[in-house]
PDB file of N, CA and C in Angstrom:
ATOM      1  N   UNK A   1     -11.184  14.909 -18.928  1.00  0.00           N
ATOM      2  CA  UNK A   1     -10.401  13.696 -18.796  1.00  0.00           C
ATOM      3  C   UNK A   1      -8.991  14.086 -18.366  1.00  0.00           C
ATOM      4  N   UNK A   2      -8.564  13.757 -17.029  1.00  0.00           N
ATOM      5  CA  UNK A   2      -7.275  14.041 -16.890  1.00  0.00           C
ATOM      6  C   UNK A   2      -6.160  12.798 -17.513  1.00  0.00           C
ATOM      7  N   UNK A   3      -5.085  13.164 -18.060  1.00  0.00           N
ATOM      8  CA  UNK A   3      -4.206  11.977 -18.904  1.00  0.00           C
ATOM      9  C   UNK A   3      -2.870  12.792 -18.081  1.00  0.00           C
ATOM     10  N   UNK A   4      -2.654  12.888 -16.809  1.00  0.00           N
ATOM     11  CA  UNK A   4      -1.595  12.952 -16.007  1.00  0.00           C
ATOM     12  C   UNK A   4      -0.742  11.825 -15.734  1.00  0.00           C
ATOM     13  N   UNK A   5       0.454  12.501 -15.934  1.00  0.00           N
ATOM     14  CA  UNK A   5       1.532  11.092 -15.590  1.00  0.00           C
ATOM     15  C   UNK A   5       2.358  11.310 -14.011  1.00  0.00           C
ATOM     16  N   UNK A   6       2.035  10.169 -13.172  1.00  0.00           N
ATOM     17  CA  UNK A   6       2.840  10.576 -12.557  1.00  0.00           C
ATOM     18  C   UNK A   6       4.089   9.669 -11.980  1.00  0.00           C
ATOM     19  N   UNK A   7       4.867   9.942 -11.611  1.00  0.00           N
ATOM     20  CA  UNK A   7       6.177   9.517 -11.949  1.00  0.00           C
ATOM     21  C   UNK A   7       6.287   8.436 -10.580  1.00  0.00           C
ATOM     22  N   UNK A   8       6.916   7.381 -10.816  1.00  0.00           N
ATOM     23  CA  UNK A   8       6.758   6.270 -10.013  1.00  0.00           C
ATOM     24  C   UNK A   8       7.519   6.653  -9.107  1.00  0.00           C
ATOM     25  N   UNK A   9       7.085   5.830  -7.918  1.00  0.00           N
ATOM     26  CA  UNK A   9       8.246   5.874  -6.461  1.00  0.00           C
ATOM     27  C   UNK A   9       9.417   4.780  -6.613  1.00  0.00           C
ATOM     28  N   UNK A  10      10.503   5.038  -6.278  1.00  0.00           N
ATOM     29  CA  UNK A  10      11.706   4.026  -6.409  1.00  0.00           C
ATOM     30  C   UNK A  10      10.818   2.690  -5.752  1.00  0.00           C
ATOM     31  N   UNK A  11       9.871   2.397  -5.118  1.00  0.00           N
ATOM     32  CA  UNK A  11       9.319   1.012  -4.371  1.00  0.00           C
ATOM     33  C   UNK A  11       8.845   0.118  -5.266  1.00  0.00           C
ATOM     34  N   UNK A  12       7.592   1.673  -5.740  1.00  0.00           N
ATOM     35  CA  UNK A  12       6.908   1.028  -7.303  1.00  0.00           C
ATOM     36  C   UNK A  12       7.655   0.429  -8.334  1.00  0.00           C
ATOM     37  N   UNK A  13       8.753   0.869  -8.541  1.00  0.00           N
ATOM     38  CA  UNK A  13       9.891   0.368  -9.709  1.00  0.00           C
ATOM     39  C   UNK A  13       9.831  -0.307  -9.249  1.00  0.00           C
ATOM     40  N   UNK A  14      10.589  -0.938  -8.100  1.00  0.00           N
ATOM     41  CA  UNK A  14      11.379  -2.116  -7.471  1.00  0.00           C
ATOM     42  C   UNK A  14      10.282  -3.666  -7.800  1.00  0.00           C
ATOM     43  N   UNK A  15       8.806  -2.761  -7.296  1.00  0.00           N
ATOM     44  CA  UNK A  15       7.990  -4.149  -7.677  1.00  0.00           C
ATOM     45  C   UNK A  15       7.511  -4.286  -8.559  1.00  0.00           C
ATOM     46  N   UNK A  16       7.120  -3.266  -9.350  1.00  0.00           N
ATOM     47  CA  UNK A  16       6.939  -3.720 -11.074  1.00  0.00           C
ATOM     48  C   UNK A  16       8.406  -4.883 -11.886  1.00  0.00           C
ATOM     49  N   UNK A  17       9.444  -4.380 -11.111  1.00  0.00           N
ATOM     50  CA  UNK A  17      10.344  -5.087 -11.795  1.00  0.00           C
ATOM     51  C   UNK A  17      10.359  -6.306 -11.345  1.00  0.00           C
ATOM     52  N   UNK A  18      10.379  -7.160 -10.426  1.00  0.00           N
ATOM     53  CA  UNK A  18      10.320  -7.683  -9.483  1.00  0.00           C
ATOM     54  C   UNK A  18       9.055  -8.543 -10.345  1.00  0.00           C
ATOM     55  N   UNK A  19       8.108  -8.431 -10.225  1.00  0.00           N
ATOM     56  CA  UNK A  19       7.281  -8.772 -10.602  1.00  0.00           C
ATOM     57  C   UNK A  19       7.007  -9.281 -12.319  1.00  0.00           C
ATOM     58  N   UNK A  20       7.635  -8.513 -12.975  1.00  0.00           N
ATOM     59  CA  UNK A  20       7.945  -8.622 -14.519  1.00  0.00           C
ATOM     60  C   UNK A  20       8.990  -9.814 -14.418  1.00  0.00           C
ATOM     61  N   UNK A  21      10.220  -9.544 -13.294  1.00  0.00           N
ATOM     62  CA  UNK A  21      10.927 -10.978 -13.663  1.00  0.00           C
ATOM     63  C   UNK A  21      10.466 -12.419 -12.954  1.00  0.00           C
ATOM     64  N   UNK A  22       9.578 -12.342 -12.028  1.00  0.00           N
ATOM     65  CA  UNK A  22       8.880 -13.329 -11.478  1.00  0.00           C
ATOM     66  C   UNK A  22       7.784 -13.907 -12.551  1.00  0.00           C
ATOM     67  N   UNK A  23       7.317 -13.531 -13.617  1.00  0.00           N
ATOM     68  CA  UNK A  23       6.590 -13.745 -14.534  1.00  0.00           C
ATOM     69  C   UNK A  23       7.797 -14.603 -15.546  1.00  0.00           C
ATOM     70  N   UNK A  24       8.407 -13.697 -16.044  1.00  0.00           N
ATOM     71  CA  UNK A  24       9.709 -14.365 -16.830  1.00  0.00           C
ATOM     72  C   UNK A  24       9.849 -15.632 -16.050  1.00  0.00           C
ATOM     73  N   UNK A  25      10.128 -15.982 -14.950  1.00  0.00           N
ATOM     74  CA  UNK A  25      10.705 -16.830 -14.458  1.00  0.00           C
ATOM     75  C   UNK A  25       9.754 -18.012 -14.230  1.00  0.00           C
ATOM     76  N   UNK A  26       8.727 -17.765 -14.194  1.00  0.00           N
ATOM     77  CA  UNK A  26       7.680 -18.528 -14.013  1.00  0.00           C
ATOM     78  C   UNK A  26       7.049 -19.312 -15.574  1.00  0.00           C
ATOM     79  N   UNK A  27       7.541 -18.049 -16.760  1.00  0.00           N
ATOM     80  CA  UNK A  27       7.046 -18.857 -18.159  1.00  0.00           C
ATOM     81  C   UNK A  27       7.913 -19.907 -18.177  1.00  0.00           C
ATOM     82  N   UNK A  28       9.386 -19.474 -17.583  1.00  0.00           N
ATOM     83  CA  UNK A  28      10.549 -20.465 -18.089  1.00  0.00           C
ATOM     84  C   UNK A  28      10.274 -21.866 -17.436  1.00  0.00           C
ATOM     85  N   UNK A  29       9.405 -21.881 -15.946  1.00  0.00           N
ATOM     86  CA  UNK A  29       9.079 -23.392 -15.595  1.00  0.00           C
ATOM     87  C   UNK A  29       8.035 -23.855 -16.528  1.00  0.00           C
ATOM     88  N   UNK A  30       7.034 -22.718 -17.011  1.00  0.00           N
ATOM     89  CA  UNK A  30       6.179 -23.702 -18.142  1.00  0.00           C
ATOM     90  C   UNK A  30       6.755 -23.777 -19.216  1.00  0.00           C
ATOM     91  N   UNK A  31       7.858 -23.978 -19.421  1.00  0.00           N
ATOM     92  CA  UNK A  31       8.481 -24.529 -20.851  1.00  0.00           C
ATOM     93  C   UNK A  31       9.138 -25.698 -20.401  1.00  0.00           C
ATOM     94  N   UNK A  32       9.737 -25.946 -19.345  1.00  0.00           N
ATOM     95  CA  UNK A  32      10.604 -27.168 -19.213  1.00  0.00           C
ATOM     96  C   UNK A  32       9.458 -28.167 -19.062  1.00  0.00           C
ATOM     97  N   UNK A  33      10.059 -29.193 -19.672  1.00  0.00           N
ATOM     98  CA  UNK A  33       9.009 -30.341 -19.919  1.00  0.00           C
ATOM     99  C   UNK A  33       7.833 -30.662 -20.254  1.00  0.00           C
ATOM    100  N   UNK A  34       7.408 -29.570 -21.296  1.00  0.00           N
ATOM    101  CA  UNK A  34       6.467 -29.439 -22.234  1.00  0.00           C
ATOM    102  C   UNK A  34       6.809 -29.796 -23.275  1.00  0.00           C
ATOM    103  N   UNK A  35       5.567 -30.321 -24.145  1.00  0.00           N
ATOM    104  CA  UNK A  35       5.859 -31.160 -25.068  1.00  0.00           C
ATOM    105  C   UNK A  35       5.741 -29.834 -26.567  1.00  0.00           C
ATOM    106  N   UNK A  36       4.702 -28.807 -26.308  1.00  0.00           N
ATOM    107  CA  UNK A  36       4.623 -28.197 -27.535  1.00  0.00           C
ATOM    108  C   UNK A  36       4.379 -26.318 -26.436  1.00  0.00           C
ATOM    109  N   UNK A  37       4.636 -25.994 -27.582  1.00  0.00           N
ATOM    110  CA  UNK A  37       4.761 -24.307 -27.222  1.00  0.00           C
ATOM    111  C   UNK A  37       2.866 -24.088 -26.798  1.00  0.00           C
ATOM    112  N   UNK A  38       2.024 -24.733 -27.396  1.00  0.00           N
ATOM    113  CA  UNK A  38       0.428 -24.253 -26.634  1.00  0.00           C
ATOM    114  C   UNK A  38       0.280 -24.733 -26.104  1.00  0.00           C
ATOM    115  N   UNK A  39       0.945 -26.050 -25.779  1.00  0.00           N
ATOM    116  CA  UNK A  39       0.914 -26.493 -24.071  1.00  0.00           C
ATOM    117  C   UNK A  39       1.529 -25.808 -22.802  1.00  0.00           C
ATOM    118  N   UNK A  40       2.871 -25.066 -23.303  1.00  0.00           N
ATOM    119  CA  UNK A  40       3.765 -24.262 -22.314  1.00  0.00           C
ATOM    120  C   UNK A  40       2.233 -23.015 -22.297  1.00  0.00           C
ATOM    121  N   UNK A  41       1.712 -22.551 -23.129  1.00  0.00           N
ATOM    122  CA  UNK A  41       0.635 -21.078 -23.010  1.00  0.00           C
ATOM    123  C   UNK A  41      -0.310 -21.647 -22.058  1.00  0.00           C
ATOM    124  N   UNK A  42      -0.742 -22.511 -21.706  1.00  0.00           N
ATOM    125  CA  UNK A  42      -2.022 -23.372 -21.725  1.00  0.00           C
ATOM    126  C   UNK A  42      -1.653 -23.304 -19.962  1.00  0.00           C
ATOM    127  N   UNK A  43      -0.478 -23.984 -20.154  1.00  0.00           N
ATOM    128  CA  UNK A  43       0.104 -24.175 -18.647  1.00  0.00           C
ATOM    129  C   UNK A  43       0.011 -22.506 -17.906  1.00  0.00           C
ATOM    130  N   UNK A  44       0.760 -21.684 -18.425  1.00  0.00           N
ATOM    131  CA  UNK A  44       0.486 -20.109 -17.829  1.00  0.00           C
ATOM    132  C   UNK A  44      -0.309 -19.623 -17.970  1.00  0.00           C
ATOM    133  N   UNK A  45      -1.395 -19.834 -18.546  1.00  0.00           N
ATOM    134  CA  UNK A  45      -2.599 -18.802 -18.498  1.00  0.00           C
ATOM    135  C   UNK A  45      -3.402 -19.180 -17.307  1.00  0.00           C
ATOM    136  N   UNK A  46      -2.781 -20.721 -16.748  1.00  0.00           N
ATOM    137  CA  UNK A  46      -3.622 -20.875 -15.698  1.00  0.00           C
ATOM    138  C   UNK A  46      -2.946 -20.407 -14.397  1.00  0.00           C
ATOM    139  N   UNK A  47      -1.645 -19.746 -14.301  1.00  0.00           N
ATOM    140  CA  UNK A  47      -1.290 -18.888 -13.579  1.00  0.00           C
ATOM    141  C   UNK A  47      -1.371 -17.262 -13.853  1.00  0.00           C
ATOM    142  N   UNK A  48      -1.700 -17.023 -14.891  1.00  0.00           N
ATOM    143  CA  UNK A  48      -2.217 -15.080 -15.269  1.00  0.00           C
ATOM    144  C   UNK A  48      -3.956 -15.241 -14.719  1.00  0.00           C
ATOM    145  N   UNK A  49      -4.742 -16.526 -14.899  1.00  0.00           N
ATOM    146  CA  UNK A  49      -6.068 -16.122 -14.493  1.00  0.00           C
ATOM    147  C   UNK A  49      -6.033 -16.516 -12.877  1.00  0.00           C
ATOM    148  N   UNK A  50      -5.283 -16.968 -12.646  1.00  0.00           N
ATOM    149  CA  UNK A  50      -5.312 -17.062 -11.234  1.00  0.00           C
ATOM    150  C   UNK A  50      -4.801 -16.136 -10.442  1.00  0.00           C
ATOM    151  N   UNK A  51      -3.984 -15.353 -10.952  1.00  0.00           N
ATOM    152  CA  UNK A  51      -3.009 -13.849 -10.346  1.00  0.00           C
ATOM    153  C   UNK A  51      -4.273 -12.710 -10.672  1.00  0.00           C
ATOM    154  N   UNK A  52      -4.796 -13.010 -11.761  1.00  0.00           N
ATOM    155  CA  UNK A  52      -5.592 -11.865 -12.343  1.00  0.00           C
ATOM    156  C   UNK A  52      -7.151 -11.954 -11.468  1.00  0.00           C
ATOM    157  N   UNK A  53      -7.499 -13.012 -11.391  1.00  0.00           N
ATOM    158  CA  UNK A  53      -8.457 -13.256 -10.324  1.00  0.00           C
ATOM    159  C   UNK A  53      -8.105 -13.102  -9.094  1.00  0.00           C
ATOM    160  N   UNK A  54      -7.183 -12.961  -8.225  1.00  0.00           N
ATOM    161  CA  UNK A  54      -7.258 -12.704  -6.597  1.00  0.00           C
ATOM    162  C   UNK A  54      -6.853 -11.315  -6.808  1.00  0.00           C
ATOM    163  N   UNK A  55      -6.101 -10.696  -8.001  1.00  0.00           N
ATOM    164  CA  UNK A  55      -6.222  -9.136  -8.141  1.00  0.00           C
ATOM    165  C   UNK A  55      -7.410  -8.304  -8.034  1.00  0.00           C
ATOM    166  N   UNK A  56      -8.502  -8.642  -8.977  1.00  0.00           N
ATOM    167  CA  UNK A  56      -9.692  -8.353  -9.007  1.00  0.00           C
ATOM    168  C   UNK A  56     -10.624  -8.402  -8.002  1.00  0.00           C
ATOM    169  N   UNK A  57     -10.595  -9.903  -7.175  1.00  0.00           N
ATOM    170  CA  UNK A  57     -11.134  -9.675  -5.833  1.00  0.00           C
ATOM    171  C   UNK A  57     -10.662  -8.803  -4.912  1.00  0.00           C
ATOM    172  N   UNK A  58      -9.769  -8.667  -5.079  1.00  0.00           N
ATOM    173  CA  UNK A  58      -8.405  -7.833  -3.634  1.00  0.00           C
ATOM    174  C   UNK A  58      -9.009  -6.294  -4.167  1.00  0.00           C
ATOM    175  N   UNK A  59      -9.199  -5.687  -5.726  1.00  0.00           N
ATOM    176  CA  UNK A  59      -9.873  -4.808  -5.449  1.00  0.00           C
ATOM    177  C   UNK A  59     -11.123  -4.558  -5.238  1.00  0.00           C
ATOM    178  N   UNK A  60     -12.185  -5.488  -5.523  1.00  0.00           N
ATOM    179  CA  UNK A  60     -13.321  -5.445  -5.495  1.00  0.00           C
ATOM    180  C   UNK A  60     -13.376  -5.336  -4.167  1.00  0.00           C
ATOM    181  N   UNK A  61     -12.680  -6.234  -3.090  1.00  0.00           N
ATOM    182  CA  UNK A  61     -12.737  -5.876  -1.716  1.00  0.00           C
ATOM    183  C   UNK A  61     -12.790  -4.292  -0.973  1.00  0.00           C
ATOM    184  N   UNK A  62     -11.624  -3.800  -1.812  1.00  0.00           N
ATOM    185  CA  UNK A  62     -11.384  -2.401  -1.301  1.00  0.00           C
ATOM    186  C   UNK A  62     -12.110  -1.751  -1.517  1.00  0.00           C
ATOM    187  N   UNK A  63     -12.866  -1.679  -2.808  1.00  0.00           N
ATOM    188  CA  UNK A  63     -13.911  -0.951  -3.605  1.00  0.00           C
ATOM    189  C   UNK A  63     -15.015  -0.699  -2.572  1.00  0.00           C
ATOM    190  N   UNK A  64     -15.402  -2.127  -1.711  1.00  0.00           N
ATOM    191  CA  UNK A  64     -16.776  -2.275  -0.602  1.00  0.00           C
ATOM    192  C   UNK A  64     -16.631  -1.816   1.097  1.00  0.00           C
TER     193      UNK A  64
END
């Protein structure tokens, strides 16, 4: 089992971060004008299964 780390490219940072605050920014629209906090969850999970689903295809693509 290799458990190698290897050290990110300044790009990779840029879009992990990038991406971490586009999430942040995106919970903060499912909170405005929600009535209860499992409605604000309810509202984003239907944007994590929808990000998480064209991820999965996009690799399953590459995979074939």
């Amino acid at each position: 089992m290799d458990i190698s780390i290897r050290k990110r490219t300044p790009e990779e940072i840029q879009a992990y971060t990038d991406g971490y605050n586009a999430s942040f920014e995106r919970f903060c629209e499912c909170l405005k004008g929600r009535k209860s906090v499992p409605d604000s969850i309810k509202k984003m999970r239907v944007f994590v299964d929808t990000v998480n689903g064209v991820a999965g295809r996009r690799k399953h693509n590459e995979d074939t």
